[in-house]
C-alpha atoms as a PDB file:
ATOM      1  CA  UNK A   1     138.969  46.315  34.436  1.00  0.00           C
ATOM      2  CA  UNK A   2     138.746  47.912  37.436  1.00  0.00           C
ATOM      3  CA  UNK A   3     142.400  49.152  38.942  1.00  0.00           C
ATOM      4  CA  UNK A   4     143.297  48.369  42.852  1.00  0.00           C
ATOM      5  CA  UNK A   5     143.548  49.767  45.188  1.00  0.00           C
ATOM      6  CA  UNK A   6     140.833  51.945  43.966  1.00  0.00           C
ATOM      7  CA  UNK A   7     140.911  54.937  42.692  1.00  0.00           C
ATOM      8  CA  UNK A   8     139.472  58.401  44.622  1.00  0.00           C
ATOM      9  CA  UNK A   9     136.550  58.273  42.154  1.00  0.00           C
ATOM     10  CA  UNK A  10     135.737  54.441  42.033  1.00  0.00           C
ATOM     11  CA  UNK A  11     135.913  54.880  46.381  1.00  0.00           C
ATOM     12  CA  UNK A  12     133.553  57.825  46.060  1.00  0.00           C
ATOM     13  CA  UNK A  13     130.713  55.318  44.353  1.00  0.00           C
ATOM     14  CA  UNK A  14     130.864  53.315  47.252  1.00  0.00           C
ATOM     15  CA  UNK A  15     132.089  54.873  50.712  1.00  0.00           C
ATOM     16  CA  UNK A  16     128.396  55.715  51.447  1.00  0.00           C
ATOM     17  CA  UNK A  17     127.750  52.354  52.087  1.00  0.00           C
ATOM     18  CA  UNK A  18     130.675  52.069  54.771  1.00  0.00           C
ATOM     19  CA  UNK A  19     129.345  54.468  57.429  1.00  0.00           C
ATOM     20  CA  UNK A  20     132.166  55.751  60.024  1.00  0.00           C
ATOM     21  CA  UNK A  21     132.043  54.165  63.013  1.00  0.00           C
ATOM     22  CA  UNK A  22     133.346  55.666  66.357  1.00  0.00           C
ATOM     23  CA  UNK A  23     136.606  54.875  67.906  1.00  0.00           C
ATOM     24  CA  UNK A  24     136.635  51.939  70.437  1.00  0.00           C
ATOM     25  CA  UNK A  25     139.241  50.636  72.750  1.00  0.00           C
ATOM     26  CA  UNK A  26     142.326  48.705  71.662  1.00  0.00           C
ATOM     27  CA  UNK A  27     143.954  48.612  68.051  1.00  0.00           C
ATOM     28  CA  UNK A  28     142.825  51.193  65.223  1.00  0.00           C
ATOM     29  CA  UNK A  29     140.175  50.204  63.177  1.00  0.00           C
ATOM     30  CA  UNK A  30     141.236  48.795  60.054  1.00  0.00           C
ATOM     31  CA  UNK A  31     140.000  51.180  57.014  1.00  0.00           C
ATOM     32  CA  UNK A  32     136.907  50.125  55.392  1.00  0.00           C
ATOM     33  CA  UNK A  33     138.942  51.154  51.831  1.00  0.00           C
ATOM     34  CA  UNK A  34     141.748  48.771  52.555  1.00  0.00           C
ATOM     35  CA  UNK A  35     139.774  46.037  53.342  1.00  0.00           C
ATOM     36  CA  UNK A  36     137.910  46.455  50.546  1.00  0.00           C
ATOM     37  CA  UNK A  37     140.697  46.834  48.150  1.00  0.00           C
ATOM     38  CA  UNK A  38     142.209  43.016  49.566  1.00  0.00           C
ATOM     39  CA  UNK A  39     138.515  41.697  48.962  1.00  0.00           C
ATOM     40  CA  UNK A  40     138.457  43.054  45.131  1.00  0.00           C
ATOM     41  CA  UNK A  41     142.508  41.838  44.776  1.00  0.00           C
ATOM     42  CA  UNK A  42     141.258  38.677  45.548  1.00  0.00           C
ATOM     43  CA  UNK A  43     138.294  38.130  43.275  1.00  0.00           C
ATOM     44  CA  UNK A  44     140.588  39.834  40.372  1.00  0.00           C
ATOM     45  CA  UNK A  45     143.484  37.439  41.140  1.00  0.00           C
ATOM     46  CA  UNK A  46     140.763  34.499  41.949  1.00  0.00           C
ATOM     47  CA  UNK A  47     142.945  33.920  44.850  1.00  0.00           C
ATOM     48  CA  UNK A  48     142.769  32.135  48.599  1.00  0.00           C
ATOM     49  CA  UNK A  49     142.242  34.181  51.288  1.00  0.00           C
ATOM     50  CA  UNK A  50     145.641  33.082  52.575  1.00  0.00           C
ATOM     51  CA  UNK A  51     147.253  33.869  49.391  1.00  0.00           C
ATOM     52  CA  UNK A  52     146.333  37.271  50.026  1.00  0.00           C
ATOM     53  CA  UNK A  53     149.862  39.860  49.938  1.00  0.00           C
ATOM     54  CA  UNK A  54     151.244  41.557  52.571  1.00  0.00           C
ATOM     55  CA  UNK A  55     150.682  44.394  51.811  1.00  0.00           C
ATOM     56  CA  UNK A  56     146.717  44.157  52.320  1.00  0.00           C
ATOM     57  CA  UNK A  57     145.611  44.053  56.333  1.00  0.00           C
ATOM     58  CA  UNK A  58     146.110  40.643  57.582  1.00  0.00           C
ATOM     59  CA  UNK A  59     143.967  37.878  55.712  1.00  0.00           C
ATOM     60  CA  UNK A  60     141.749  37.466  59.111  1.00  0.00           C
ATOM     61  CA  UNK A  61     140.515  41.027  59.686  1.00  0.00           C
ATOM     62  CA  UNK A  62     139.714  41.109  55.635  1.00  0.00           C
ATOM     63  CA  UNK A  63     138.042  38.098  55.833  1.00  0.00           C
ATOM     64  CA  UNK A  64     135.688  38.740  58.921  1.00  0.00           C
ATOM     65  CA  UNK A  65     135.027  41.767  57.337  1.00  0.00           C
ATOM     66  CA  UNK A  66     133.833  40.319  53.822  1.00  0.00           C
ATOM     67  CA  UNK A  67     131.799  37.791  55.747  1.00  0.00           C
ATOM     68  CA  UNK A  68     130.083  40.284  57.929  1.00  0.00           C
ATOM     69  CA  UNK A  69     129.720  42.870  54.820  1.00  0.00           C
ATOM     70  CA  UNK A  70     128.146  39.640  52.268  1.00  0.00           C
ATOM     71  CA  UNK A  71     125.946  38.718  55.145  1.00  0.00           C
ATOM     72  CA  UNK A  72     124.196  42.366  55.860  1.00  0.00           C
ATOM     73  CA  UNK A  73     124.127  43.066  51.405  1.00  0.00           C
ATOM     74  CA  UNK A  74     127.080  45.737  51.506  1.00  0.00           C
ATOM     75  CA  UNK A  75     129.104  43.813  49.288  1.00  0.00           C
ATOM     76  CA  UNK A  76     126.186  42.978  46.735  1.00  0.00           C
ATOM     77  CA  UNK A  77     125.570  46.895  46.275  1.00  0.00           C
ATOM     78  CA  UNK A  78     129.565  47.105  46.385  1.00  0.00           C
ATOM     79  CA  UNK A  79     128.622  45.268  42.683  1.00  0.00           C
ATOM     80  CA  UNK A  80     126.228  47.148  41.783  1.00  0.00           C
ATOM     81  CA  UNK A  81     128.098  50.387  42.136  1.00  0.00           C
ATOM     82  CA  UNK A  82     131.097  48.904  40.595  1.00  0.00           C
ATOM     83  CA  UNK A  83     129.379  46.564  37.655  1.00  0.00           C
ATOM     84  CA  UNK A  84     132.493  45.361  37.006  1.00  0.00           C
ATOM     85  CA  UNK A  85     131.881  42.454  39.352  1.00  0.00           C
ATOM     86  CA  UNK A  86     130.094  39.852  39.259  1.00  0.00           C
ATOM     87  CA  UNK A  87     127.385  39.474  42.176  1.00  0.00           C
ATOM     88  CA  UNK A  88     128.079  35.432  42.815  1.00  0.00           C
ATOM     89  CA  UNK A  89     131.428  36.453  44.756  1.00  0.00           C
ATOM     90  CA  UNK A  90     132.806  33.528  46.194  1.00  0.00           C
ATOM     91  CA  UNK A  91     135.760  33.346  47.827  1.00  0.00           C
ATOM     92  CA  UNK A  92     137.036  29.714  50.121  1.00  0.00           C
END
């Protein structure tokens, strides 16, 4: 089973696939790593999005990000990269 948050080597697999994007105005971008730790803590814990802890980034900026990452196929090579997970992700 595959250990969250992830591990330096499990990250390395897939950080290509989360390119750095440049600094805009307002609040700090949220790490692509964290988010995708809360995303894999919930399909491990086959929890609700608002069940999601505290100690993730808030349930809203995870879950925009999951939606916008399932939409454009990062998440579905997230699974391939990391077979532990099963492709059919899906989360209410």
């Amino acid at each position: 089973m595959l250990h969250i948050p992830l591990s330096d080597a499990d990250w390395a697999r897939v950080q290509s696939l989360f390119p750095e994007l440049p600094s805009a105005r307002g609040r700090p971008r949220r790490s692509d790593r964290e988010i995708l730790n809360a995303i894999l803590w919930l399909y491990q814990h086959k929890e609700k999005w608002h069940r999601l802890p505290a100690t993730f980034p808030p349930q809203q900026t995870c879950y925009l990000r999951y939606m916008t990452w399932r939409k454009s196929g990062v998440l579905e090579q997230v699974y391939e990269r990391l077979p532990v997970f099963d492709p059919e992700l899906s989360m209410s």
